[in-house]
Protein backbone atom coordinates (compact mmCIF):
# COMPACT_ATOMS: atom_id res chain seq x y z
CA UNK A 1 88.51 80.89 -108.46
CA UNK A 2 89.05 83.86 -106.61
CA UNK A 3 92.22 83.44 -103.80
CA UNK A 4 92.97 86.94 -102.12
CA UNK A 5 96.02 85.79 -101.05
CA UNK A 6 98.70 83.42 -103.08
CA UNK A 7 102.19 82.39 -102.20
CA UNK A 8 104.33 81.10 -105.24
CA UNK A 9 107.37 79.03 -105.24
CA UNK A 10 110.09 79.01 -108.08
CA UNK A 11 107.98 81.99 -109.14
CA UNK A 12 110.94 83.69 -111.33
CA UNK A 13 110.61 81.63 -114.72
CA UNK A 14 108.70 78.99 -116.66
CA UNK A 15 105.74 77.76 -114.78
CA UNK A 16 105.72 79.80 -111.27
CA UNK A 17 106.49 82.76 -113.35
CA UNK A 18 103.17 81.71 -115.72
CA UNK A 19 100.99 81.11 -112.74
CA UNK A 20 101.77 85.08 -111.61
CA UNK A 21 101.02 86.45 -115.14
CA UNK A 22 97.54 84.11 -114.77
CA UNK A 23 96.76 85.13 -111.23
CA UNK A 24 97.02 88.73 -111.98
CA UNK A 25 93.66 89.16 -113.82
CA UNK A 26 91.82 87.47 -110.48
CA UNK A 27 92.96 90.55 -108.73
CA UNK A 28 94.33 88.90 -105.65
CA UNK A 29 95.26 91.60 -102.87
CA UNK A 30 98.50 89.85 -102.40
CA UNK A 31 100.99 87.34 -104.44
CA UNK A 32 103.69 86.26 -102.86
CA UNK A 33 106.44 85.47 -105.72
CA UNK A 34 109.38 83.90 -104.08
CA UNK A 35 112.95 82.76 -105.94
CA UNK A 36 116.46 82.13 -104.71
CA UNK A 37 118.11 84.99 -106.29
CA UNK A 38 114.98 88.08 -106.47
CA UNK A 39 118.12 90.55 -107.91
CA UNK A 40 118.31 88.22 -110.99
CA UNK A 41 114.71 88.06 -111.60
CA UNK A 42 113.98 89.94 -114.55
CA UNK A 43 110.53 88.84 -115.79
CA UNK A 44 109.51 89.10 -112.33
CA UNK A 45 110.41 92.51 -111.22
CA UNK A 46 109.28 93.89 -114.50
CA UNK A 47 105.90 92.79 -113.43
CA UNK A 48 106.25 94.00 -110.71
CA UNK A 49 106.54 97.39 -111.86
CA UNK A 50 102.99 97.47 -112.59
CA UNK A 51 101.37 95.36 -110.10
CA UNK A 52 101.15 96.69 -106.53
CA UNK A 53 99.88 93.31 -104.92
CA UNK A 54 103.36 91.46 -106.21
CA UNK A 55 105.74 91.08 -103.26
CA UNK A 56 109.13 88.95 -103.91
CA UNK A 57 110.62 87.21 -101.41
CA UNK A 58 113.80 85.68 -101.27
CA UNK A 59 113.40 81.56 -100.61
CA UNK A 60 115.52 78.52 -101.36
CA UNK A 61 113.13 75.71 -100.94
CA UNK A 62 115.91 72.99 -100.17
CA UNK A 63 117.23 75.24 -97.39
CA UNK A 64 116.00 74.65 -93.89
CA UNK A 65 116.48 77.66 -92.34
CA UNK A 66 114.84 79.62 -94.98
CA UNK A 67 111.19 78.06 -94.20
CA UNK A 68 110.82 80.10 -91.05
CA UNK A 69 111.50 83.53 -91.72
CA UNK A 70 109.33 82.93 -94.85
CA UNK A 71 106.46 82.46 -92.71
CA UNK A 72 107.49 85.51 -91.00
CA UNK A 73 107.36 87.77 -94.03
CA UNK A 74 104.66 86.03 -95.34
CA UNK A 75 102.53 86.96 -92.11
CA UNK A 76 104.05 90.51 -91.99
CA UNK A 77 102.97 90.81 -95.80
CA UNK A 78 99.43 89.39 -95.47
CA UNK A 79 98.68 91.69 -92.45
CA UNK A 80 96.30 89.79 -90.85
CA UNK A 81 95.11 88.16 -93.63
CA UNK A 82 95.78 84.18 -93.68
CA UNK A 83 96.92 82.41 -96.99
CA UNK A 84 94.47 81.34 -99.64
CA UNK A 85 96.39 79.44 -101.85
CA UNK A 86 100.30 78.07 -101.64
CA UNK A 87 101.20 76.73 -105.19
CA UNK A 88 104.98 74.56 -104.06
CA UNK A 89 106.37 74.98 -107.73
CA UNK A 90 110.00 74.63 -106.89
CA UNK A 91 111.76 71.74 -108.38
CA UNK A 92 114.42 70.17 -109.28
CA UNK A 93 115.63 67.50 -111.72
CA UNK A 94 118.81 65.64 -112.33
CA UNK A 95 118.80 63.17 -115.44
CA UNK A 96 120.44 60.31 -113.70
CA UNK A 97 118.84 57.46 -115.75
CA UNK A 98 121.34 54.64 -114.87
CA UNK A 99 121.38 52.33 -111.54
CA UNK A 100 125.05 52.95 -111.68
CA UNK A 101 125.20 56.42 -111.46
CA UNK A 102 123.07 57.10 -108.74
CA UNK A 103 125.06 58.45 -105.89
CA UNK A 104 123.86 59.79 -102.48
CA UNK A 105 124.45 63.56 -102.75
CA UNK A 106 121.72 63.70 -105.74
CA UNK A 107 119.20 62.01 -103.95
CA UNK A 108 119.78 63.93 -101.03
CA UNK A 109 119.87 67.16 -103.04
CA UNK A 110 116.16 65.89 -105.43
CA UNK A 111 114.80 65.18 -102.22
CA UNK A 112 115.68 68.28 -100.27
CA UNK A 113 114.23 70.56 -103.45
CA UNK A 114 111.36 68.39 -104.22
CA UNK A 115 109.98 66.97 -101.25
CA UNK A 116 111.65 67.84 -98.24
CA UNK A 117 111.83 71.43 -98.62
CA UNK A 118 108.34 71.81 -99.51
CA UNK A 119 107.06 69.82 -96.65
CA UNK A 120 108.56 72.13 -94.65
CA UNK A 121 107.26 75.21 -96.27
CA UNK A 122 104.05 74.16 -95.83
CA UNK A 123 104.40 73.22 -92.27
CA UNK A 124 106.32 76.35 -91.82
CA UNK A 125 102.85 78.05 -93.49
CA UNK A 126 100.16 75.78 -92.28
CA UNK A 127 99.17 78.11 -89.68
CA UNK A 128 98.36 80.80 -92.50
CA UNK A 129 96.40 78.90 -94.39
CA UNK A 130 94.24 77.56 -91.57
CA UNK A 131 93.48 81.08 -90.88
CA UNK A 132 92.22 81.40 -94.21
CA UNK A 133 90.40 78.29 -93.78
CA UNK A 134 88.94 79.48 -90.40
CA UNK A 135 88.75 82.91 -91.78
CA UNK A 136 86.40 81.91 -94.46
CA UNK A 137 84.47 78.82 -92.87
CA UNK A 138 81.26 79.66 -95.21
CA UNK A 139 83.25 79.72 -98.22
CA UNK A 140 83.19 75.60 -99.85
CA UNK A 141 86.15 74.21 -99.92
CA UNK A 142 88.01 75.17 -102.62
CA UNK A 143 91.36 76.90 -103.82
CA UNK A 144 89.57 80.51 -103.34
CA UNK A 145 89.34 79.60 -99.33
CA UNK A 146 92.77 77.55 -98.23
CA UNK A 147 94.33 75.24 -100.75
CA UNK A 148 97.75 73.77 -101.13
CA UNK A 149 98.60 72.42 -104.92
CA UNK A 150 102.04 70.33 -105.54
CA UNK A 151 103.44 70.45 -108.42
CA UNK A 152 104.29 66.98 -109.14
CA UNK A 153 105.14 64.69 -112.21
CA UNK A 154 103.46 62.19 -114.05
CA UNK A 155 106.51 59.92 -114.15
CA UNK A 156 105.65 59.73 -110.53
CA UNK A 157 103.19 57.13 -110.93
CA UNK A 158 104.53 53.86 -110.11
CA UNK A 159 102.21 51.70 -112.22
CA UNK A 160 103.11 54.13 -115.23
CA UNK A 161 106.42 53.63 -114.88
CA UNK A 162 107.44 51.95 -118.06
CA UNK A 163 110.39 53.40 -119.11
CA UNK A 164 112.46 53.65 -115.70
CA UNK A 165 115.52 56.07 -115.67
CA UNK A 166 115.79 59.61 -113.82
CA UNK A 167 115.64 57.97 -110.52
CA UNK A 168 115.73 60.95 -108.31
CA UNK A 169 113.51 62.32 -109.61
CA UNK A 170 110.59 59.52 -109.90
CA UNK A 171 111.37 59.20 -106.61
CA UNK A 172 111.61 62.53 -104.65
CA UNK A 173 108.15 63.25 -106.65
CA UNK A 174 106.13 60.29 -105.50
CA UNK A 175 107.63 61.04 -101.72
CA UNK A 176 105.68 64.27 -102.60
CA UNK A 177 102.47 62.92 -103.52
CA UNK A 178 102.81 60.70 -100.34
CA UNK A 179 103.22 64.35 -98.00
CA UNK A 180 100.12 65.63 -99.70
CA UNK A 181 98.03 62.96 -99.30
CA UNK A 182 99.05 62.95 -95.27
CA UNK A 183 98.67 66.93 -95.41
CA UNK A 184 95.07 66.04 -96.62
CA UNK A 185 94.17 63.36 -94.14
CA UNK A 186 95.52 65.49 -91.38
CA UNK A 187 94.58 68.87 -92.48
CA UNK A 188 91.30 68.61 -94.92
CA UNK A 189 88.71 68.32 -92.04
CA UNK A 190 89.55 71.77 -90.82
CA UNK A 191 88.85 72.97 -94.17
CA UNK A 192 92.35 72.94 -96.28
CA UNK A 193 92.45 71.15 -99.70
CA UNK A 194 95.28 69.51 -100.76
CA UNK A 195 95.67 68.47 -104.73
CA UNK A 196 98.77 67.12 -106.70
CA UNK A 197 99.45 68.05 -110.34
CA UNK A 198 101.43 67.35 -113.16
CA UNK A 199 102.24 70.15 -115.73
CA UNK A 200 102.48 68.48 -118.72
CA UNK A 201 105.89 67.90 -120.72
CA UNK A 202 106.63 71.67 -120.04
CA UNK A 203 108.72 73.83 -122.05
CA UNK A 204 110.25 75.30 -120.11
CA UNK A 205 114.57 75.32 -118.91
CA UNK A 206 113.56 72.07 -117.21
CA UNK A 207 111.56 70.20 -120.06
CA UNK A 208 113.62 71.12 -122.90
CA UNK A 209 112.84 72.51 -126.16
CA UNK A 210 111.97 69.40 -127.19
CA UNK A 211 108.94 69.63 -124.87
CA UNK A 212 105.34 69.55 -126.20
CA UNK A 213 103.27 72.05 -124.28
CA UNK A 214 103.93 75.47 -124.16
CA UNK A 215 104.14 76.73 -120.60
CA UNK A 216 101.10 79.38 -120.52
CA UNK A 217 98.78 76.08 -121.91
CA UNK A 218 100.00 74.20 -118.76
CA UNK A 219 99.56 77.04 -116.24
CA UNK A 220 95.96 77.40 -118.29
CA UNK A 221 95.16 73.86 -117.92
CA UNK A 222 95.97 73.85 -114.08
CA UNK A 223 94.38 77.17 -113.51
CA UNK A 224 90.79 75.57 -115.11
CA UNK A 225 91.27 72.48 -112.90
CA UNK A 226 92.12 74.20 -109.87
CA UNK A 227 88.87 76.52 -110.30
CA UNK A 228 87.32 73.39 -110.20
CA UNK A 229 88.66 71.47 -107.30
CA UNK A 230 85.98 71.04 -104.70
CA UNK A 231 86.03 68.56 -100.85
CA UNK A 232 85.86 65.49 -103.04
CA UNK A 233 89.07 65.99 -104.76
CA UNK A 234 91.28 65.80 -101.51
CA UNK A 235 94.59 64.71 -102.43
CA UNK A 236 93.83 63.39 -105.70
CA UNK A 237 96.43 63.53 -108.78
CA UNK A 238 95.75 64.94 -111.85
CA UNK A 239 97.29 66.25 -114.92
CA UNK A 240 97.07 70.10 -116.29
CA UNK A 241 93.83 68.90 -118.45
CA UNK A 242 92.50 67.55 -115.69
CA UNK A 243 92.71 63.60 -115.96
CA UNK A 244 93.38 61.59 -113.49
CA UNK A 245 97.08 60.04 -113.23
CA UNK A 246 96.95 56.60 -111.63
CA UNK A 247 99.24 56.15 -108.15
């Protein structure tokens, strides 16, 4: 796998901030590493310091208006260049495991973070990484040409729900899957591919301590599956060791 260009969401901790660190040694000309608040990025800027090709841009998926002058900075950044590979990391969860205390501001608020915003994003983006798919039409198709990979959840498969509980969640994540797998329909025949996966019980501020997979095996995992995503894994979903999670 060999993107030249890669936009990251929720790229200042856990995972996004894992799947810069892995990125780096592909030498990508540009990585887009975008957060809500760049001045309290630590991790991030300190790589930074040392890697040319890292750009940070200030994003808040779950805010409309921020999806457009992404684009813009994205495009001014790339320099003619279109957009490999856009990893929507960004997420959100609210432990609301009871019926009763679901109320509509938290499912408005899962659904803007999880599913909404990055819809938007990646319409906002879309022409970017068609160029890159146009750009490249020789290439296979694959996450070094155009790609888009959600970041999704495994406890947003409806027929592996067993345990119900965190209903936001569950169910901003399988509206998710549902906008990749249109993205794919709509966008795969001009050369995009469009994959959902699930991290793993990360640990990360999210998972918990209590979590079972350390956060650079998850980003490893993904990174080997993703270097092996070809046409005939359009919008399929998968976990980070590459098993398929059913619908």
């Amino acid at each position: 796998m060999k993107p030249k260009t890669v936009l990251i969401t929720g790229a200042n901790r856990g995972i996004g901030l894992e799947f810069v660190k892995q990125l780096l040694p592909l030498k990508p000309t540009c990585i887009l590493a975008t957060c809500r608040n760049p001045d309290t990025a630590t991790d991030l800027k300190e790589l930074q310091k040392s890697n040319s090709n890292i750009h940070i841009l200030k994003y808040d998926v779950s805010k409309p208006d921020d999806h457009a002058p992404l684009a813009q900075e994205a495009s001014k950044l790339l320099n003619g260049q279109g957009l490999n590979l856009l990893i929507n990391n960004a997420g959100v969860l609210s432990r609301v495991h009871k019926l009763h205390d679901v109320t509509v501001d938290i499912m408005i608020s899962e659904y803007m973070t999880n599913c909404v915003g990055p819809l938007l994003g990646t319409q906002a983006l879309m022409p970017l990484i068609e160029k890159a798919a146009a750009d490249n039409s020789s290439m296979p198709v694959s996450c070094s040409r155009a790609a888009i990979i959600n970041i999704s959840t495994k406890v947003a498969s409806i027929s592996d729900n067993g345990m119900g509980g965190i209903y936001p969640y569950r169910a901003s994540k399988v509206a998710l899957n549902m906008m990749s797998k249109n993205i794919a329909i709509e966008h795969g025949s001009k050369g995009v591919l469009v994959a959902i996966l699930h991290p793993g019980h990360v640990q990360t501020d999210m998972g918990g301590g209590a979590a079972g997979t350390p956060t650079e095996d998850s980003v490893k995992g993904m990174m080997k599956c993703m270097s092996e995503l070809t046409e005939k894994d359009q919008a399929t979903f998968r976990d980070f060791n590459n098993k398929m999670i059913p619908w």
